[in-house]
PDB file of N, CA and C in Angstrom:
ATOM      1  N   UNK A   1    -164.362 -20.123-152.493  1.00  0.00           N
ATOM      2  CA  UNK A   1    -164.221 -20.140-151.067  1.00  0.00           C
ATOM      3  C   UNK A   1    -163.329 -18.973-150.650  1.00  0.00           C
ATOM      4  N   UNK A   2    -163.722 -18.360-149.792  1.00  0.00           N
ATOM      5  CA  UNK A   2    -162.975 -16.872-149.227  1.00  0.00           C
ATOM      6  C   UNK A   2    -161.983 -17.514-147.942  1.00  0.00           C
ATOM      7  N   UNK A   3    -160.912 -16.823-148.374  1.00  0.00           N
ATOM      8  CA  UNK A   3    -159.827 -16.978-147.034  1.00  0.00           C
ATOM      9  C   UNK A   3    -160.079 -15.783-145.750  1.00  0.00           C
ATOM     10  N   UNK A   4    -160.572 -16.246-144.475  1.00  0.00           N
ATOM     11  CA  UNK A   4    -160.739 -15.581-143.352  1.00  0.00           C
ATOM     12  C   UNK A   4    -159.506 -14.630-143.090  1.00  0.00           C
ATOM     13  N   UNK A   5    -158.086 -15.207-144.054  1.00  0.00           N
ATOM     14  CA  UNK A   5    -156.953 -14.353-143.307  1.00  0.00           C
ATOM     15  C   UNK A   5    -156.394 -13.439-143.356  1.00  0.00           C
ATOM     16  N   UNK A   6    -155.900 -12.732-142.319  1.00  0.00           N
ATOM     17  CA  UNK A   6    -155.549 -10.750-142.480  1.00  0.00           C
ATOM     18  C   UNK A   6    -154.003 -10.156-143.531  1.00  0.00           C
ATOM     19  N   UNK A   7    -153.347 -11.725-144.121  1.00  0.00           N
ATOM     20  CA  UNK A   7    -152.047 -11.645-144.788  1.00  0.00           C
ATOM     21  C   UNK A   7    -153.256 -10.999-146.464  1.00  0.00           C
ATOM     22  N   UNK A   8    -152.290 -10.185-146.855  1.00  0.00           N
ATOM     23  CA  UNK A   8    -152.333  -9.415-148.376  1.00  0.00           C
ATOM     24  C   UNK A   8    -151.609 -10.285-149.084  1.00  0.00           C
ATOM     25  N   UNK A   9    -152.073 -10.906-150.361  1.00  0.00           N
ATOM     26  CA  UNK A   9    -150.809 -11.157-151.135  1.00  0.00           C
ATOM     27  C   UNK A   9    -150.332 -10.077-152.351  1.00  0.00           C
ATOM     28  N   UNK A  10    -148.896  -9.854-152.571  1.00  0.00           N
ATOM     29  CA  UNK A  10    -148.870  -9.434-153.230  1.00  0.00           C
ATOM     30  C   UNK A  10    -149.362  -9.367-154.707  1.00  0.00           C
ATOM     31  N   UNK A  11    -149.462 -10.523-155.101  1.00  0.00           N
ATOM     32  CA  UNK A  11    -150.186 -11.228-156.253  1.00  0.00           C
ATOM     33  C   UNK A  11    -151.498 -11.599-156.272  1.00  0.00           C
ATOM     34  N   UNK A  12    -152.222 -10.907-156.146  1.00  0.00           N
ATOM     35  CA  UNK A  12    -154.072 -11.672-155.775  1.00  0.00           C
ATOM     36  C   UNK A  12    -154.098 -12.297-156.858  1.00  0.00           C
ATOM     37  N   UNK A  13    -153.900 -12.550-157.848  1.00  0.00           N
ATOM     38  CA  UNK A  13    -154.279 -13.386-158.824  1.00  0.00           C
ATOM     39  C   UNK A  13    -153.291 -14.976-158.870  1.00  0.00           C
ATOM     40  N   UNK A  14    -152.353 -14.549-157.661  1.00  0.00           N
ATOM     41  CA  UNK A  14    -152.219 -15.981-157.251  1.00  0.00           C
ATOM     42  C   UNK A  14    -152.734 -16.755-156.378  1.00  0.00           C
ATOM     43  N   UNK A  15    -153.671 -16.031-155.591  1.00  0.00           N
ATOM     44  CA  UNK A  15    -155.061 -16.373-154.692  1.00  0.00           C
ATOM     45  C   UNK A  15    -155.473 -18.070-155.110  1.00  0.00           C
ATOM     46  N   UNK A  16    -155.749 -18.235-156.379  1.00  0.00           N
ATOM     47  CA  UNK A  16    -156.056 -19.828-156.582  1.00  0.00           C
ATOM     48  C   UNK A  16    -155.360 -20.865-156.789  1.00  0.00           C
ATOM     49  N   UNK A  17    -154.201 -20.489-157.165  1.00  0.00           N
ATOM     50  CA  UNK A  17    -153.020 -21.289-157.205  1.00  0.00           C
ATOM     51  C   UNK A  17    -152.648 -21.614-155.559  1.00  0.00           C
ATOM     52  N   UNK A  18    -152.303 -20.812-154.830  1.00  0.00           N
ATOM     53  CA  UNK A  18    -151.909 -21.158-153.407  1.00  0.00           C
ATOM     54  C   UNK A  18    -153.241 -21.933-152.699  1.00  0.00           C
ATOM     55  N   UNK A  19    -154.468 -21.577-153.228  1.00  0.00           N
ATOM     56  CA  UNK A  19    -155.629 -22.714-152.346  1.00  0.00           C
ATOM     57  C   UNK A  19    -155.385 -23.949-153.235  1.00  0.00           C
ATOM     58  N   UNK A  20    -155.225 -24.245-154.304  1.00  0.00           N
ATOM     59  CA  UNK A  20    -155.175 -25.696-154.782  1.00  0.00           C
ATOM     60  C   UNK A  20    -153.907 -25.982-153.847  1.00  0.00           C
ATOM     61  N   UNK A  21    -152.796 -25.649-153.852  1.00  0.00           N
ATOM     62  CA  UNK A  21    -151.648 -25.354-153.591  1.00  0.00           C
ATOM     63  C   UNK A  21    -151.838 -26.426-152.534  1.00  0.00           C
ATOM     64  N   UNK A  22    -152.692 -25.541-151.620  1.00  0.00           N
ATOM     65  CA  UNK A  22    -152.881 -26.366-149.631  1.00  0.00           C
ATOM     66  C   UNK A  22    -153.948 -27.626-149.766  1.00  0.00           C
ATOM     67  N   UNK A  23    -154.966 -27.472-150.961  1.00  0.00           N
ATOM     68  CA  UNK A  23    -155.703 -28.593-151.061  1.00  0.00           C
ATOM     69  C   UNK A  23    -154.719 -30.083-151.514  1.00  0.00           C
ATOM     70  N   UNK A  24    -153.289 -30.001-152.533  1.00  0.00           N
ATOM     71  CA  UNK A  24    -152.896 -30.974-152.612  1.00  0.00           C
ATOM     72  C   UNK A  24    -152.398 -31.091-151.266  1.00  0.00           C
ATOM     73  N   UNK A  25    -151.300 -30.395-150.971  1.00  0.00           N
ATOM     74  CA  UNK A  25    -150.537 -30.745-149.500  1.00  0.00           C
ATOM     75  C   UNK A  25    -151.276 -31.184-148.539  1.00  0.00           C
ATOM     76  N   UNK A  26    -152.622 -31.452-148.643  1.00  0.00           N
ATOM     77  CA  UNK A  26    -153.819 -31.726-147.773  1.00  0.00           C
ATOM     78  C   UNK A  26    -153.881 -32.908-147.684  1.00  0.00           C
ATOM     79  N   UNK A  27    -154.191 -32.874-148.933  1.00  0.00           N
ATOM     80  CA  UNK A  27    -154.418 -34.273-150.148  1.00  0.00           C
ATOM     81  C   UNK A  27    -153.176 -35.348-149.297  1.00  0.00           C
ATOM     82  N   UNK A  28    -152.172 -35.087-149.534  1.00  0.00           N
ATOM     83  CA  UNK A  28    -150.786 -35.810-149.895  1.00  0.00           C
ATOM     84  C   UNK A  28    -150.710 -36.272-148.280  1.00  0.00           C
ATOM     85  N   UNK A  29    -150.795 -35.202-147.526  1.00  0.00           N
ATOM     86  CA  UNK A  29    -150.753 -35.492-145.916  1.00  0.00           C
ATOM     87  C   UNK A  29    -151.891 -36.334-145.176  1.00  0.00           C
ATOM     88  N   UNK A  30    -153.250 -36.483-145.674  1.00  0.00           N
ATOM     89  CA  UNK A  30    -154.327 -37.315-145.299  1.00  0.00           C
ATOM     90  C   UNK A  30    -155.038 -36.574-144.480  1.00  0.00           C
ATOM     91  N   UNK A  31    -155.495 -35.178-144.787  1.00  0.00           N
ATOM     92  CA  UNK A  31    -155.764 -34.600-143.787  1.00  0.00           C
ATOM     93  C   UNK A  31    -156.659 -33.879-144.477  1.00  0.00           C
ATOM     94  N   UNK A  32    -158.122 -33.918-143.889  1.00  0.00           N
ATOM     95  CA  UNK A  32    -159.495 -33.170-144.512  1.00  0.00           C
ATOM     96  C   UNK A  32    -159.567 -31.785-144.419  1.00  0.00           C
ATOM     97  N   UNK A  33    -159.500 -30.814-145.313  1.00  0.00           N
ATOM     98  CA  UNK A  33    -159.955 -29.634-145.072  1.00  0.00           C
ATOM     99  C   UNK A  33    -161.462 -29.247-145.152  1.00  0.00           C
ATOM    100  N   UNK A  34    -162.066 -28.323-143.634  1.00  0.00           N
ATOM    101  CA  UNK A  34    -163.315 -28.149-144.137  1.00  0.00           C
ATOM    102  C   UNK A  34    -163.912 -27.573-145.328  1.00  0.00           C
ATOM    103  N   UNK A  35    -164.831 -28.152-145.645  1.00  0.00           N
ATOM    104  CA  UNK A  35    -165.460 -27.654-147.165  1.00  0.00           C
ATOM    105  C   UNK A  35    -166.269 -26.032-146.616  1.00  0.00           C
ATOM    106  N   UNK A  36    -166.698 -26.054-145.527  1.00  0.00           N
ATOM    107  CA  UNK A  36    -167.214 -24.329-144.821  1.00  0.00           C
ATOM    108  C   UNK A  36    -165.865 -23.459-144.493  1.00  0.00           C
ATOM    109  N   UNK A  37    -164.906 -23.949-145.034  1.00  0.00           N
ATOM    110  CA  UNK A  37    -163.545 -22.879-144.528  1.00  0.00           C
ATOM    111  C   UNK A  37    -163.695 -22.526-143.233  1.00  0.00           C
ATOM    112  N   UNK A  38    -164.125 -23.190-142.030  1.00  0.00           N
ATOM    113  CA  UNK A  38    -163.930 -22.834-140.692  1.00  0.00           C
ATOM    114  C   UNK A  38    -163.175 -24.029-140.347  1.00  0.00           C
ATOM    115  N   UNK A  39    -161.643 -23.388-139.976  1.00  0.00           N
ATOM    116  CA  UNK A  39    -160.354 -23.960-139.513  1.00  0.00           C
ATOM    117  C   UNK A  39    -160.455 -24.574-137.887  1.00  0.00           C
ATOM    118  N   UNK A  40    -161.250 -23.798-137.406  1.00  0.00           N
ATOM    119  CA  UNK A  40    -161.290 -23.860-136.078  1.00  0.00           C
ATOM    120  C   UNK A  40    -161.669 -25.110-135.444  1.00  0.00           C
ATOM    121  N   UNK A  41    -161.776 -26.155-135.975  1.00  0.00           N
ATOM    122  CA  UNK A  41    -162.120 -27.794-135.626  1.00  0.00           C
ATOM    123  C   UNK A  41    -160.728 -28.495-135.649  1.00  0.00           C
ATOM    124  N   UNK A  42    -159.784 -27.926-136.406  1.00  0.00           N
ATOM    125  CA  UNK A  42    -159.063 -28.471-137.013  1.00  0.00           C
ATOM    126  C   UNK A  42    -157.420 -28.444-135.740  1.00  0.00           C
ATOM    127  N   UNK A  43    -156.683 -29.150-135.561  1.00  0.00           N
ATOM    128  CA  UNK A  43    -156.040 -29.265-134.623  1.00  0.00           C
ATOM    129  C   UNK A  43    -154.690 -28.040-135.764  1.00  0.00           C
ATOM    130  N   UNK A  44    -153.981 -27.450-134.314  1.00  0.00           N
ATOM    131  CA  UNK A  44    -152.891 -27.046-134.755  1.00  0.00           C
ATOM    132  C   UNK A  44    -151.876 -27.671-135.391  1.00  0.00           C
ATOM    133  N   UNK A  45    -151.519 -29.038-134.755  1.00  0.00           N
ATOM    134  CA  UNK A  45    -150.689 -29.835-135.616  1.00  0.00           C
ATOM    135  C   UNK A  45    -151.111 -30.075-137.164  1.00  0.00           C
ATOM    136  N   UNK A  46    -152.242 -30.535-137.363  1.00  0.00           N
ATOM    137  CA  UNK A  46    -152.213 -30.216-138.597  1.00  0.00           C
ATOM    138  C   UNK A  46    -152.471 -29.217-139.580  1.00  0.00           C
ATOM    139  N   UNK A  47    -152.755 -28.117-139.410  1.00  0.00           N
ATOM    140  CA  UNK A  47    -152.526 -26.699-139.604  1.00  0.00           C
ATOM    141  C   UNK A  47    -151.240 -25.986-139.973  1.00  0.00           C
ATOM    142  N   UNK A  48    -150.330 -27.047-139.114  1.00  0.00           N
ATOM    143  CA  UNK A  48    -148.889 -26.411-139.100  1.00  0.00           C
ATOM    144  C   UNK A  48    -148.519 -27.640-140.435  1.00  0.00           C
ATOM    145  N   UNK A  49    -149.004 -28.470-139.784  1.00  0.00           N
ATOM    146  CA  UNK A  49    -148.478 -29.736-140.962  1.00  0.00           C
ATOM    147  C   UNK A  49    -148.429 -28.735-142.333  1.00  0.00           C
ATOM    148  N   UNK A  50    -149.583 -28.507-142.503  1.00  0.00           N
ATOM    149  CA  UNK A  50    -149.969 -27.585-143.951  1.00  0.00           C
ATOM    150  C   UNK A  50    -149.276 -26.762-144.637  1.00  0.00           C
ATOM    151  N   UNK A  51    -149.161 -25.810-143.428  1.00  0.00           N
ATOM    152  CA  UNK A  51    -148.638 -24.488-143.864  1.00  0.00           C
ATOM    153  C   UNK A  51    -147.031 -25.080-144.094  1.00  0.00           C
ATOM    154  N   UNK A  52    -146.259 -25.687-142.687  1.00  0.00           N
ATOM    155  CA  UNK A  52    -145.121 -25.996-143.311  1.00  0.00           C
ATOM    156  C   UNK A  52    -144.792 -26.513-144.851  1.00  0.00           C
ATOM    157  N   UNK A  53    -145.614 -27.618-144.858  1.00  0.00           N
ATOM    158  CA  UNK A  53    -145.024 -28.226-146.244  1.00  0.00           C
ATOM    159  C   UNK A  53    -145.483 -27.215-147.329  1.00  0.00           C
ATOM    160  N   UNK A  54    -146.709 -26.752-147.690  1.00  0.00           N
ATOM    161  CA  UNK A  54    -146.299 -25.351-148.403  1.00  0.00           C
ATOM    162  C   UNK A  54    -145.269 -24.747-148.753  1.00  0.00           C
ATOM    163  N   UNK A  55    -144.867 -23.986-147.647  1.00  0.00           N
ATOM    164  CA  UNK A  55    -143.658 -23.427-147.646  1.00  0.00           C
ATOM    165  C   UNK A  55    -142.248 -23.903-147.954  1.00  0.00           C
ATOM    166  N   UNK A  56    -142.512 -25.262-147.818  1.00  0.00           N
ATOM    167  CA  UNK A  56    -140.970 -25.888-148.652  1.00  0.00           C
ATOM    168  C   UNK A  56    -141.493 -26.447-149.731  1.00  0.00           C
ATOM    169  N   UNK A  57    -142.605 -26.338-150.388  1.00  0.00           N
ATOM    170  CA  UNK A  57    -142.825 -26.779-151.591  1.00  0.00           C
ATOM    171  C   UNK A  57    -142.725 -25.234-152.214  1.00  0.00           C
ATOM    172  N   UNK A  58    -142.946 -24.016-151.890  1.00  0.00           N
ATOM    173  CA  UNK A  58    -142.845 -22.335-152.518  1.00  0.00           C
ATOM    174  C   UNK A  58    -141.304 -22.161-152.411  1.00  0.00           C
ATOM    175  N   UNK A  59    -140.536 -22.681-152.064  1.00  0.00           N
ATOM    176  CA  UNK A  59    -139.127 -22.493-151.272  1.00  0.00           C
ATOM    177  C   UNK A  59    -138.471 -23.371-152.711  1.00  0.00           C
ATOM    178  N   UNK A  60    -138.988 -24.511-152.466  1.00  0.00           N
ATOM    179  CA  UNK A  60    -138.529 -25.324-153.614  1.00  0.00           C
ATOM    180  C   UNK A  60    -138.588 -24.649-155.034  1.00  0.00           C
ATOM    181  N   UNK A  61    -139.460 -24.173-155.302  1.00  0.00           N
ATOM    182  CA  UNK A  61    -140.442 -23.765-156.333  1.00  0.00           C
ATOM    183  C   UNK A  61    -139.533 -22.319-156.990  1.00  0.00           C
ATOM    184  N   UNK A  62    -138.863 -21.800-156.057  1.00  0.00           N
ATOM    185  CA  UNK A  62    -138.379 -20.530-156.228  1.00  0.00           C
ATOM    186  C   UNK A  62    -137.117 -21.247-156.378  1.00  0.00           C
ATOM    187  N   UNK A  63    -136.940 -21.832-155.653  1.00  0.00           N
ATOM    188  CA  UNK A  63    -135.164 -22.417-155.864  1.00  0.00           C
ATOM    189  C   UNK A  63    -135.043 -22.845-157.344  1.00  0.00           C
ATOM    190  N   UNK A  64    -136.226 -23.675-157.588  1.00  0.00           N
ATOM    191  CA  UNK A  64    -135.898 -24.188-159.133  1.00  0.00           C
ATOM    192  C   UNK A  64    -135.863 -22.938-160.330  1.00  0.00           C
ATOM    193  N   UNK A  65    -136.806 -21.835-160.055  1.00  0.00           N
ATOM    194  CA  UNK A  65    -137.045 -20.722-160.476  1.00  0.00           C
ATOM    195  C   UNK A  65    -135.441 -20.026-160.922  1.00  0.00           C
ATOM    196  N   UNK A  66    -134.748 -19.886-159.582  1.00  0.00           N
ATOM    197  CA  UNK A  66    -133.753 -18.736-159.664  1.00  0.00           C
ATOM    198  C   UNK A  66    -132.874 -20.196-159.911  1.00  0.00           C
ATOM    199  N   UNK A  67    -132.553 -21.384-159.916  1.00  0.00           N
ATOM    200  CA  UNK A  67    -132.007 -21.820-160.773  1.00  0.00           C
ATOM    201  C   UNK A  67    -131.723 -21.714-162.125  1.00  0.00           C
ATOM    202  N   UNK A  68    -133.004 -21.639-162.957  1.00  0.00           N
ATOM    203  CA  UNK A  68    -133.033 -21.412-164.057  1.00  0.00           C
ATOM    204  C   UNK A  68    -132.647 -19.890-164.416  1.00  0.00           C
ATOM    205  N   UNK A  69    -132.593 -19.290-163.876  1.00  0.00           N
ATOM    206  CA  UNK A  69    -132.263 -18.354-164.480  1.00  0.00           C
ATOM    207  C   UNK A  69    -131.068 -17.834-164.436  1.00  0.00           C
ATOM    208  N   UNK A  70    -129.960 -18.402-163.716  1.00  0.00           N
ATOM    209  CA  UNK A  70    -128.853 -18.466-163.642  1.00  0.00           C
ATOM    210  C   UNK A  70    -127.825 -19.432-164.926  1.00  0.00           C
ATOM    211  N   UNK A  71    -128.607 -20.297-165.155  1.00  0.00           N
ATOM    212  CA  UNK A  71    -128.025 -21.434-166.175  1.00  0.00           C
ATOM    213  C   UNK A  71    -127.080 -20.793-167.478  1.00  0.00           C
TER     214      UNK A  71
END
C-alpha cells in the first residue's frame, strides 16, 4: 500500500515498520483504516487520534533507546 504523503523519511526502509506501526495504534484505538488508503472518509479526530499516539509511542521508543545507551 503506497502512502499519498509529501513527508520524506529519512529511513525509507523504515517505510514498513511505521505502517504496521499506525495499523496497531489503529488496532488498539478501535478505529478502521481504509484498506484503498483513501483517508478522506475518515474524521480528523481520528486521524489525529493516530498520528498522536504514534508519536508517543516513537518518543517512547527513543527514550528507551537513548536510555540504554547511557547505562
Amino acid at each position: 500500500m503506497s502512502s499519498r504523503s509529501s513527508n520524506t523519511l529519512i529511513v525509507p526502509q523504515a517505510n514498513a515498520a511505521l505502517d504496521q506501526l499506525k495499523y496497531e495504534v489503529a488496532q488498539e484505538l478501535g478505529i478502521a483504516i481504509p484498506q484503498d488508503g483513501y483517508y478522506g472518509n475518515m474524521t480528523s479526530r481520528d486521524t489525529g487520534s493516530i498520528g498522536g499516539s504514534i508519536t508517543r509511542r516513537l518518543v517512547q521508543i527513543a527514550e528507551q533507546s537513548l536510555a540504554g545507551q547511557f547505562k
